[in-house]
Protein backbone atom coordinates (compact mmCIF):
# COMPACT_ATOMS: atom_id res chain seq x y z
CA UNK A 1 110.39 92.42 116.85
CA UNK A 2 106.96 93.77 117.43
CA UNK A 3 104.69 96.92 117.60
CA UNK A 4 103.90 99.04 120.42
CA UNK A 5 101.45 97.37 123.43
CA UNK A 6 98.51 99.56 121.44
CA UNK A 7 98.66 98.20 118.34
CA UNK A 8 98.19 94.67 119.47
CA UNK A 9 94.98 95.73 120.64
CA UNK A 10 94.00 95.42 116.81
CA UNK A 11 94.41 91.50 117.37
CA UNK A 12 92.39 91.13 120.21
CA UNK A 13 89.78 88.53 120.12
CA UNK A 14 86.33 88.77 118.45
CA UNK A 15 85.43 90.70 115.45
CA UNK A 16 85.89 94.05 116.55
CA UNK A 17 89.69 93.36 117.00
CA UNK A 18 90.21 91.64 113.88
CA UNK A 19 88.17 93.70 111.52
CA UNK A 20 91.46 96.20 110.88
CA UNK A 21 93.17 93.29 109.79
CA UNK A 22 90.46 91.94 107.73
CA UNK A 23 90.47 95.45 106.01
CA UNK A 24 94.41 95.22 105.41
CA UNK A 25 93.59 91.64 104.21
CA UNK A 26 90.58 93.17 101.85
CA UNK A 27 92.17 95.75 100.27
CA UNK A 28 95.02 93.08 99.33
CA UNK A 29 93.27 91.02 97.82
CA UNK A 30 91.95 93.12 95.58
CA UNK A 31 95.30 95.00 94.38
CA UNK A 32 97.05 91.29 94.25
CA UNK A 33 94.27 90.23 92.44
CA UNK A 34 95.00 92.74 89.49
CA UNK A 35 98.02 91.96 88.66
CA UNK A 36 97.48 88.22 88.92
CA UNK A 37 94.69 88.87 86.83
CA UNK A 38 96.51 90.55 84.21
CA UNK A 39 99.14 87.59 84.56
CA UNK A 40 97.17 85.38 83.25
CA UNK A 41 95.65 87.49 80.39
CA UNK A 42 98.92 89.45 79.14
CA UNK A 43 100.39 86.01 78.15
CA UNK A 44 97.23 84.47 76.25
CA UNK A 45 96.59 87.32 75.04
CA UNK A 46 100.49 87.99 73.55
CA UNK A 47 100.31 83.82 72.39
CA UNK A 48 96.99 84.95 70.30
CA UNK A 49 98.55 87.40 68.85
CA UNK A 50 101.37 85.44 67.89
CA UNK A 51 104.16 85.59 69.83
CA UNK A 52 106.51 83.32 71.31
CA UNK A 53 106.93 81.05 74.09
CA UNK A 54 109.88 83.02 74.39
CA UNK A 55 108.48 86.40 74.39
CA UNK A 56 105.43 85.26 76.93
CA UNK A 57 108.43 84.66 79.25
CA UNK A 58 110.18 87.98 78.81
CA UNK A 59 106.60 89.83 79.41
CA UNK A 60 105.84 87.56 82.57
CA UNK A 61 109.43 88.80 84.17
CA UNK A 62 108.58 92.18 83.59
CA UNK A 63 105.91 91.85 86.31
CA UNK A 64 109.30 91.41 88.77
CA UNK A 65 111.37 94.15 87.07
CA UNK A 66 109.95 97.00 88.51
CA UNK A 67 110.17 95.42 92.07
CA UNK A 68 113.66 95.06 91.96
CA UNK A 69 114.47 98.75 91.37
CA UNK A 70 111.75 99.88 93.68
CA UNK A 71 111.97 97.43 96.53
CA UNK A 72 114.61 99.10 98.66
CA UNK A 73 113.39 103.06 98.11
CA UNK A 74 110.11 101.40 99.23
CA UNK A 75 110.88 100.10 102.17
CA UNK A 76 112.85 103.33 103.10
CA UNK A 77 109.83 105.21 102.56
CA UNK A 78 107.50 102.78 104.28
CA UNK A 79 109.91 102.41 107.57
CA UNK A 80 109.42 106.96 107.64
CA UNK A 81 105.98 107.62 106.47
CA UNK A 82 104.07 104.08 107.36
CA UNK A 83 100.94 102.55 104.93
CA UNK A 84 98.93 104.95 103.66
CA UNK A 85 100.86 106.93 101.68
CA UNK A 86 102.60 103.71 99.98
CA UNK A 87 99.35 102.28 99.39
CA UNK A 88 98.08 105.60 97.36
CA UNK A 89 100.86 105.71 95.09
CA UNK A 90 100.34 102.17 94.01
CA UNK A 91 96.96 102.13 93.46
CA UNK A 92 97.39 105.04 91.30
CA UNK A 93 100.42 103.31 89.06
CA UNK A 94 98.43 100.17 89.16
CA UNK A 95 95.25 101.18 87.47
CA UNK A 96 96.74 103.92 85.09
CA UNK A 97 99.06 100.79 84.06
CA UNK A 98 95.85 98.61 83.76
CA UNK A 99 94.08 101.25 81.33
CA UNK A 100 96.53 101.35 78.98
CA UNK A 101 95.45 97.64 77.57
CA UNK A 102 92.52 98.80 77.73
CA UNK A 103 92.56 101.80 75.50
CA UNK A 104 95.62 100.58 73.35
CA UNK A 105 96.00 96.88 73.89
CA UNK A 106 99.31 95.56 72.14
CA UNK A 107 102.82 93.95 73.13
CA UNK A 108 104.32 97.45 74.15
CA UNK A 109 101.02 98.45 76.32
CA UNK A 110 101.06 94.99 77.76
CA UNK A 111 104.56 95.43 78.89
CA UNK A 112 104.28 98.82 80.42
CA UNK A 113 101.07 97.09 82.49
CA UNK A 114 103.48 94.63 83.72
CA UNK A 115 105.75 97.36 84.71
CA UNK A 116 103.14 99.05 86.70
CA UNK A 117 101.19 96.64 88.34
CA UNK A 118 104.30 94.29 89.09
CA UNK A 119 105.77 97.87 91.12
CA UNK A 120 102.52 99.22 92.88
CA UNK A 121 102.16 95.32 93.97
CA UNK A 122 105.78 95.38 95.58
CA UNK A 123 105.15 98.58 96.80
CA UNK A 124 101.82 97.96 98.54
CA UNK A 125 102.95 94.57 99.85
CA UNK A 126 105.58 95.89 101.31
CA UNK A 127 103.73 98.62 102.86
CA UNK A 128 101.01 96.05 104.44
CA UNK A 129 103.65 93.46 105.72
CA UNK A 130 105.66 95.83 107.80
CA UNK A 131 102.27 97.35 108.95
CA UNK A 132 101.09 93.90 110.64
CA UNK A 133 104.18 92.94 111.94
CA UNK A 134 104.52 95.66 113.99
CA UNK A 135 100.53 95.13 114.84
CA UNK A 136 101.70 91.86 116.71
CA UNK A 137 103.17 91.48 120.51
CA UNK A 138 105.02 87.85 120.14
CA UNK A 139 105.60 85.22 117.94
CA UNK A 140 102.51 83.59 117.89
CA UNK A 141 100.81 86.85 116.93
CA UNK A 142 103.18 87.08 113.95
CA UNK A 143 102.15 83.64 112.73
CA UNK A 144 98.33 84.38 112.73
CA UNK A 145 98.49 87.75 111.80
CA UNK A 146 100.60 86.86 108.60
CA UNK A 147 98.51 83.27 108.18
CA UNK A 148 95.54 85.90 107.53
CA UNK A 149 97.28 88.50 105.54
CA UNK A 150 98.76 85.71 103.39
CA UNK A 151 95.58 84.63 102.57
CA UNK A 152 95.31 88.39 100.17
CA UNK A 153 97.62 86.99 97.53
CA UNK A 154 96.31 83.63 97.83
CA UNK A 155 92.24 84.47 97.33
CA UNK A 156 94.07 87.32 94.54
CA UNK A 157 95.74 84.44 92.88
CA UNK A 158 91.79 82.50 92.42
CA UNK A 159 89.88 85.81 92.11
CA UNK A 160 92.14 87.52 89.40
CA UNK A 161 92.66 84.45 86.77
CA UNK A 162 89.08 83.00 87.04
CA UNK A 163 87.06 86.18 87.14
CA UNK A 164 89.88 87.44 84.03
CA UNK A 165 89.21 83.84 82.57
CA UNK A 166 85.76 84.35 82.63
CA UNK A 167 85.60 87.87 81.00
CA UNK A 168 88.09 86.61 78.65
CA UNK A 169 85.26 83.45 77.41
CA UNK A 170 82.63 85.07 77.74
CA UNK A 171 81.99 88.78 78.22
CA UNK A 172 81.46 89.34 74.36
CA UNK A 173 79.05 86.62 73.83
CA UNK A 174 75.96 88.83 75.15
CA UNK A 175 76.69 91.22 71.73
CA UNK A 176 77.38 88.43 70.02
CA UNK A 177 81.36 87.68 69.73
CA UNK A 178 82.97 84.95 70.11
CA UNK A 179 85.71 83.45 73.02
CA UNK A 180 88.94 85.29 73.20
CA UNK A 181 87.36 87.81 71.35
CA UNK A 182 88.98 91.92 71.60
CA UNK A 183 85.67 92.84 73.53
CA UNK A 184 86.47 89.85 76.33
CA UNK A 185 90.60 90.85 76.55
CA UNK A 186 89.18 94.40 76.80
CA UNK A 187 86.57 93.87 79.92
CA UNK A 188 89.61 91.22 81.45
CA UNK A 189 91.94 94.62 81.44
CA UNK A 190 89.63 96.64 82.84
CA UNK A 191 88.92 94.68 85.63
CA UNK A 192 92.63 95.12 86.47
CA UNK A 193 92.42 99.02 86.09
CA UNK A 194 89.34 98.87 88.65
CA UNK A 195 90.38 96.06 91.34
CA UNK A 196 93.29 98.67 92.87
CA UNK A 197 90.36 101.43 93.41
CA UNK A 198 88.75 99.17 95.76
CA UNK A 199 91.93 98.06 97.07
CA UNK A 200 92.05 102.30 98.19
CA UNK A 201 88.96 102.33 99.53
CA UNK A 202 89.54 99.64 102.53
CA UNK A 203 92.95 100.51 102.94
CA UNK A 204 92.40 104.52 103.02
CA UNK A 205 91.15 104.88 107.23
CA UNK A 206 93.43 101.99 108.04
CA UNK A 207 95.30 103.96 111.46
CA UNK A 208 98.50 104.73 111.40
CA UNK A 209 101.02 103.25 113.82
CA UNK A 210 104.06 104.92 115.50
CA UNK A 211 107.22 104.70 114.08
CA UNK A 212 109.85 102.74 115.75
CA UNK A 213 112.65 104.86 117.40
CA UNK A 214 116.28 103.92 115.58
CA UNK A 215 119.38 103.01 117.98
CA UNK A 216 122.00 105.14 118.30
CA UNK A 217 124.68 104.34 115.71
CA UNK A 218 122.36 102.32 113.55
CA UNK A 219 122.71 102.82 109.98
CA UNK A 220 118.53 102.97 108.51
CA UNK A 221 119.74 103.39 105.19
CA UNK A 222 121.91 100.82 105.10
CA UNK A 223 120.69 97.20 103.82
CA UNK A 224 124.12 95.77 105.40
CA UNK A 225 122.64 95.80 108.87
CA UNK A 226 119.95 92.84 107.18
CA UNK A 227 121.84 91.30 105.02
CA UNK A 228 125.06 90.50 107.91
CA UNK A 229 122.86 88.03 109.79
CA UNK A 230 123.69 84.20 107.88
CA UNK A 231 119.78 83.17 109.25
CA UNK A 232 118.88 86.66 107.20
CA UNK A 233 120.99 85.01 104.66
CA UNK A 234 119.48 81.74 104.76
CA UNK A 235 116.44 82.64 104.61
CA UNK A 236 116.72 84.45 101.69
CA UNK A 237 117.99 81.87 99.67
CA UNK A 238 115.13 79.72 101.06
CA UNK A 239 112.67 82.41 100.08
CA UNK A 240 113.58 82.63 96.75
CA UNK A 241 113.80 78.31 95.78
CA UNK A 242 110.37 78.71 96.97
CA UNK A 243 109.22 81.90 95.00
CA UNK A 244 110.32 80.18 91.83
CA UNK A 245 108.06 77.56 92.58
CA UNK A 246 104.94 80.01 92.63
CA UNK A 247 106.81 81.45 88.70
CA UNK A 248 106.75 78.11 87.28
CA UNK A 249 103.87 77.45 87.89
CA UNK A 250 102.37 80.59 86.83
CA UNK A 251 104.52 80.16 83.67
CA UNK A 252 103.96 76.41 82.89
CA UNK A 253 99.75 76.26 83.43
CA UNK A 254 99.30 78.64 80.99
CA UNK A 255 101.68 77.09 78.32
CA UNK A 256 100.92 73.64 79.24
CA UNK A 257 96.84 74.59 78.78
CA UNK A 258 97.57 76.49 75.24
CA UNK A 259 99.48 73.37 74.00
CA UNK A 260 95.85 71.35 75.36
CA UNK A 261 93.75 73.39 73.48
CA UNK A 262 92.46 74.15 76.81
CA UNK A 263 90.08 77.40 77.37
CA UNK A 264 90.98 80.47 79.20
CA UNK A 265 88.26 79.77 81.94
CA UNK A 266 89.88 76.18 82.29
CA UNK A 267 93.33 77.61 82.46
CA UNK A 268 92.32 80.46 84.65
CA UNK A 269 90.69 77.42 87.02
CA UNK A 270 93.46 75.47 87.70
CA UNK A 271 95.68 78.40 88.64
CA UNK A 272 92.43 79.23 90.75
CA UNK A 273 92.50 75.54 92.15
CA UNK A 274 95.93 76.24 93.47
CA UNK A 275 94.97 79.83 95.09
CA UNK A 276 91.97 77.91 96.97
CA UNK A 277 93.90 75.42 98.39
CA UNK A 278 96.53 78.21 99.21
CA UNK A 279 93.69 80.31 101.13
CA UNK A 280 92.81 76.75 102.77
CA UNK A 281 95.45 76.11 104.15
CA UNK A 282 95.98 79.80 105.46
CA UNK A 283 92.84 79.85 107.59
CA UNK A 284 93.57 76.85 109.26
CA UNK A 285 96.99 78.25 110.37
CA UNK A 286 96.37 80.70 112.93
CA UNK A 287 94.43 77.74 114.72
CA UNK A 288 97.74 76.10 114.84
CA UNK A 289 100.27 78.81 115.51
CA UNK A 290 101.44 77.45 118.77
CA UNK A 291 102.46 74.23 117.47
CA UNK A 292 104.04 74.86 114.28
CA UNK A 293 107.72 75.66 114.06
CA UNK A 294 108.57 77.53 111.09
CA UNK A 295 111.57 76.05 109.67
CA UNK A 296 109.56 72.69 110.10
CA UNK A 297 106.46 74.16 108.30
CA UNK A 298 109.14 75.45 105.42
CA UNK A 299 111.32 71.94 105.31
CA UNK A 300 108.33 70.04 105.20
CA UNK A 301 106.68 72.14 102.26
CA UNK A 302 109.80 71.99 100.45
CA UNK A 303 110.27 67.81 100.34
CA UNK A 304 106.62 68.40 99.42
CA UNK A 305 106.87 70.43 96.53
CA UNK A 306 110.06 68.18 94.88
CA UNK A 307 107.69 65.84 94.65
CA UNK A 308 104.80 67.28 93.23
CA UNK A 309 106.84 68.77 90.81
CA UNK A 310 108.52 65.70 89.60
CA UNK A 311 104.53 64.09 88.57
CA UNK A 312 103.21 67.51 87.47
CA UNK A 313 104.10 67.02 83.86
CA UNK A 314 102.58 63.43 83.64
CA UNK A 315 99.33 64.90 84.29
CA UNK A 316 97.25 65.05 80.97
CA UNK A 317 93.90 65.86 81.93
CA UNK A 318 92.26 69.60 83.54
CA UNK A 319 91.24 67.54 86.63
CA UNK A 320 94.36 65.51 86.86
CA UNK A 321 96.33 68.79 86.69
CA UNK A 322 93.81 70.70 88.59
CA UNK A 323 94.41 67.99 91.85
CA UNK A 324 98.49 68.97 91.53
CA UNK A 325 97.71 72.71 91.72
CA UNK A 326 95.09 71.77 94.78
CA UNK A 327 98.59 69.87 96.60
CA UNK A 328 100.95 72.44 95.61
CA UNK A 329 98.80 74.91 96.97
CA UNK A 330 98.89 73.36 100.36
CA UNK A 331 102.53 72.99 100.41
CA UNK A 332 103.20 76.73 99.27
CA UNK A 333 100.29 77.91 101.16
CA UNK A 334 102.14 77.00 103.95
CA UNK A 335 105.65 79.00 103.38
CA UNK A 336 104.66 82.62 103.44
CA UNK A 337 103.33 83.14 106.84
CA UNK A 338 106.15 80.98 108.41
CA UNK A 339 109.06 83.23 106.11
CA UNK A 340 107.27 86.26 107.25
CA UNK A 341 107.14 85.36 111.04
CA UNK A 342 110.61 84.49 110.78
CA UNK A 343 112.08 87.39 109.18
CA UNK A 344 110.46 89.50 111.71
CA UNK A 345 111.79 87.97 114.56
CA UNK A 346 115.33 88.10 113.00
CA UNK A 347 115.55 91.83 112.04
CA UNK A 348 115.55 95.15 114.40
CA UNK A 349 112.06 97.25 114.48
CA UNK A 350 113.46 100.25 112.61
CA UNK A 351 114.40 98.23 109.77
CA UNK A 352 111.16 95.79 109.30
CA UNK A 353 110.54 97.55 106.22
CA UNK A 354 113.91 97.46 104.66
CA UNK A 355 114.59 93.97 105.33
CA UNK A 356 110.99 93.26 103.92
CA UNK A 357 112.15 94.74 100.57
CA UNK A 358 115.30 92.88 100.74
CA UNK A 359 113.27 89.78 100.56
CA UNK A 360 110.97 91.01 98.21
CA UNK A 361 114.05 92.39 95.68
CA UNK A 362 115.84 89.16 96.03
CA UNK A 363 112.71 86.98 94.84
CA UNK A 364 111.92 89.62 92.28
CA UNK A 365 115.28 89.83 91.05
CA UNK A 366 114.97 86.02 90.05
CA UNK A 367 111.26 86.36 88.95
CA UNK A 368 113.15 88.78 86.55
CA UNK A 369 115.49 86.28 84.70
CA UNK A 370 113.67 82.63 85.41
CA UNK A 371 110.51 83.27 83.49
CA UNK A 372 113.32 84.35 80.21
CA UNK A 373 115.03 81.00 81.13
CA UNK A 374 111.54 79.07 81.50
CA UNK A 375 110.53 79.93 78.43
CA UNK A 376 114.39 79.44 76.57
CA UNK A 377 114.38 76.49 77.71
CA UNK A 378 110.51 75.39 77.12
CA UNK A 379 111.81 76.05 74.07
CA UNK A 380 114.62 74.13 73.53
CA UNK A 381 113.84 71.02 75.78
CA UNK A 382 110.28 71.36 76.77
CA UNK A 383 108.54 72.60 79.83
CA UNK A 384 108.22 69.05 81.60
CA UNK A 385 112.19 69.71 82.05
CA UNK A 386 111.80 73.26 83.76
CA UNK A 387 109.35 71.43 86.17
CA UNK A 388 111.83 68.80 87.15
CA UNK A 389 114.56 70.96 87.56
CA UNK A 390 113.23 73.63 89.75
CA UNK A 391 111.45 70.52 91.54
CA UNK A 392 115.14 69.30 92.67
CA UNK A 393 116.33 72.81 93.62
CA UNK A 394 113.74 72.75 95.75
CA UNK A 395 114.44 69.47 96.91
CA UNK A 396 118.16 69.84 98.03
CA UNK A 397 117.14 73.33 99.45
CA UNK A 398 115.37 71.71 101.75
CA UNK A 399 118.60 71.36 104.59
CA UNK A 400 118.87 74.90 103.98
CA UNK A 401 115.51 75.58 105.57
CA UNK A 402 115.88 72.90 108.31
CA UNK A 403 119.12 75.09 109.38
CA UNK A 404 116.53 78.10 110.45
CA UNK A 405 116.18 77.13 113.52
CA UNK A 406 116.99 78.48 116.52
């Protein structure tokens, strides 16, 4: 379940100990914070050019495509060659993906950006997760060292739409242009193409840990040995209710704000709202790692979600709508650390990072296909309907996650 009695030295109290982690953390933040950046100005900037509801669906699942295909290989090659490596490759896919838009911005550029930033994402988050689980000696560890990586694509998920919102508003103004303007979709992309260089440099001294020696007879190319266990199985399914929470919203704001007549910057706000609350509720976790259970934490923030989701669509106002993404935040905020901690303690050392991209391929593989069906049936029936229905998925998944305990 955990690392080698050195590498927990890199959690021992006081800043000295945690400042590794706070480097992992860092250098998350600011390749999450790319792509979600690009998330939110791919789709407005595909609706001002024209297109569909539809279409804005098919480019936001193209963000999970590459994932899928990638996961497993990545995992493989994080489990024999550890984080740095990982980590190079994807910032170097993420920002030649992000400079595209920039140089040719149009549907077919903005898809190929999707491609690459939605892969060097998986690949690095992959890459990071398996590195601080095996940083941790017990369970408690795990919770607080995943509470504060968690909080990466949390602050991402504020710093990428607002700062992208921004740029997008007003970045052309100073020369005289106008809101949504080329200039401001331009200086929104290349903020993308720049965040994963800084991601590289915090990640680049991070020390390499010692692999974990494989059993005798076990298979480490074989995703069988993760995916026979029904808790393995159960949390999975678990996993994924909850990941289509985080798409529907992602999908929905956006939609919901253009329908408004609400700005970028407002849009790009309320998805920030959300992230905030996220990160909030991530800091205070570690305090409380010895108390929480994590198939409490996950039951709870499902019931929660249900029924958030069910008075989302009533909200009419930015500020009404901004105080759901502030509570849905908390819930989510909640999930990741616990599903992390748990998966971990369920899965052999060798194969930490296959069983990571198992988890990551199977939420992907949705993220794929649900943002098509949001936006087919947006179309047809509205998106009010996609929040209910997702919001009592979640709700009668919510025995599954109970059923993770020990």
């Amino acid at each position: 379940m955990t690392g080698p009695a050195t590498a927990s030295l890199i959690l021992a109290p006081g800043w000295r100990g945690l400042w590794p982690l706070a480097q992992l953390t860092v250098g998350h933040v600011c390749l999450h914070a790319s792509m979600a950046a690009m998330r939110l100005a791919a789709p407005l900037f595909a609706l001002k050019q024209g297109q569909s509801a539809l279409a804005v669906g098919g480019l936001l699942s193209l963000f999970a495509l590459t994932q899928v295909f990638l996961s497993i290989p990545a995992g493989r090659y994080a489990d024999r060659h550890g984080l740095r490596r990982p980590m190079g490759w994807a910032v170097v896919a993420a920002s030649l993906g992000a400079v595209l838009t920039v140089v040719v911005p149009g549907m077919v550029t903005l898809c190929l950006a999707a491609l690459c930033l939605g892969g060097a994402t998986g690949v690095s988050s992959i890459a990071l997760q398996r590195h601080v689980g095996r940083m941790a000696r017990d369970t408690t560890e795990l919770k607080r060292a995943f509470s504060l990586l968690s909080i990466g694509p949390a602050l991402s998920n504020f710093v990428g739409p607002v700062t992208a919102g921004l740029l997008i508003d007003y970045a052309s103004r100073p020369f005289g242009g106008s809101a949504g303007d080329a200039f401001g979709f331009g200086a929104a992309f290349l903020l993308c193409a720049l965040l994963p260089l800084c991601a590289w440099l915090w990640v680049r001294n991070a020390a390499e840990l010692p692999a974990s020696p494989r059993p005798e007879g076990s298979t480490l190319d074989h995703v069988k040995e993760v995916l026979g266990a029904a808790p393995m199985q159960r949390l999975l399914v678990v996993n994924w209710l909850l990941s289509s929470c985080w798409d529907v919203h992602t999908f929905v704001v956006p939609v919901l704000g253009h329908e408004r007549d609400f700005s970028a910057s407002v849009i790009g706000t309320i998805l920030g709202a959300f992230a905030v609350a996220a990160v909030a509720v991530r800091l205070v976790l570690p305090a409380l790692a010895e108390r929480l259970r994590e198939w409490v934490v996950i039951t709870a923030a499902m019931l929660a979600t249900a029924v958030l989701f069910a008075v989302y669509p009533f909200m009419q106002s930015p500020w009404s709508m901004g105080l759901c993404s502030v509570f849905l935040g908390i819930a989510l905020g909640t999930v990741q650390p616990m599903v992390m901690s748990t998966l971990h303690q369920i899965t052999p050392d060798h194969l930490h990072g296959q069983a990571i991209a198992v988890r990551l391929m199977a939420i992907n593989l949705s993220s794929v296909f649900m943002p098509m069906l949001f936006g087919s049936a947006g179309a047809v029936v509205g998106v009010s309907v996609v929040f209910w229905t997702v919001g009592a998925m979640v709700g009668a998944g919510a025995r599954l996650a109970w059923r993770l305990r020990p």
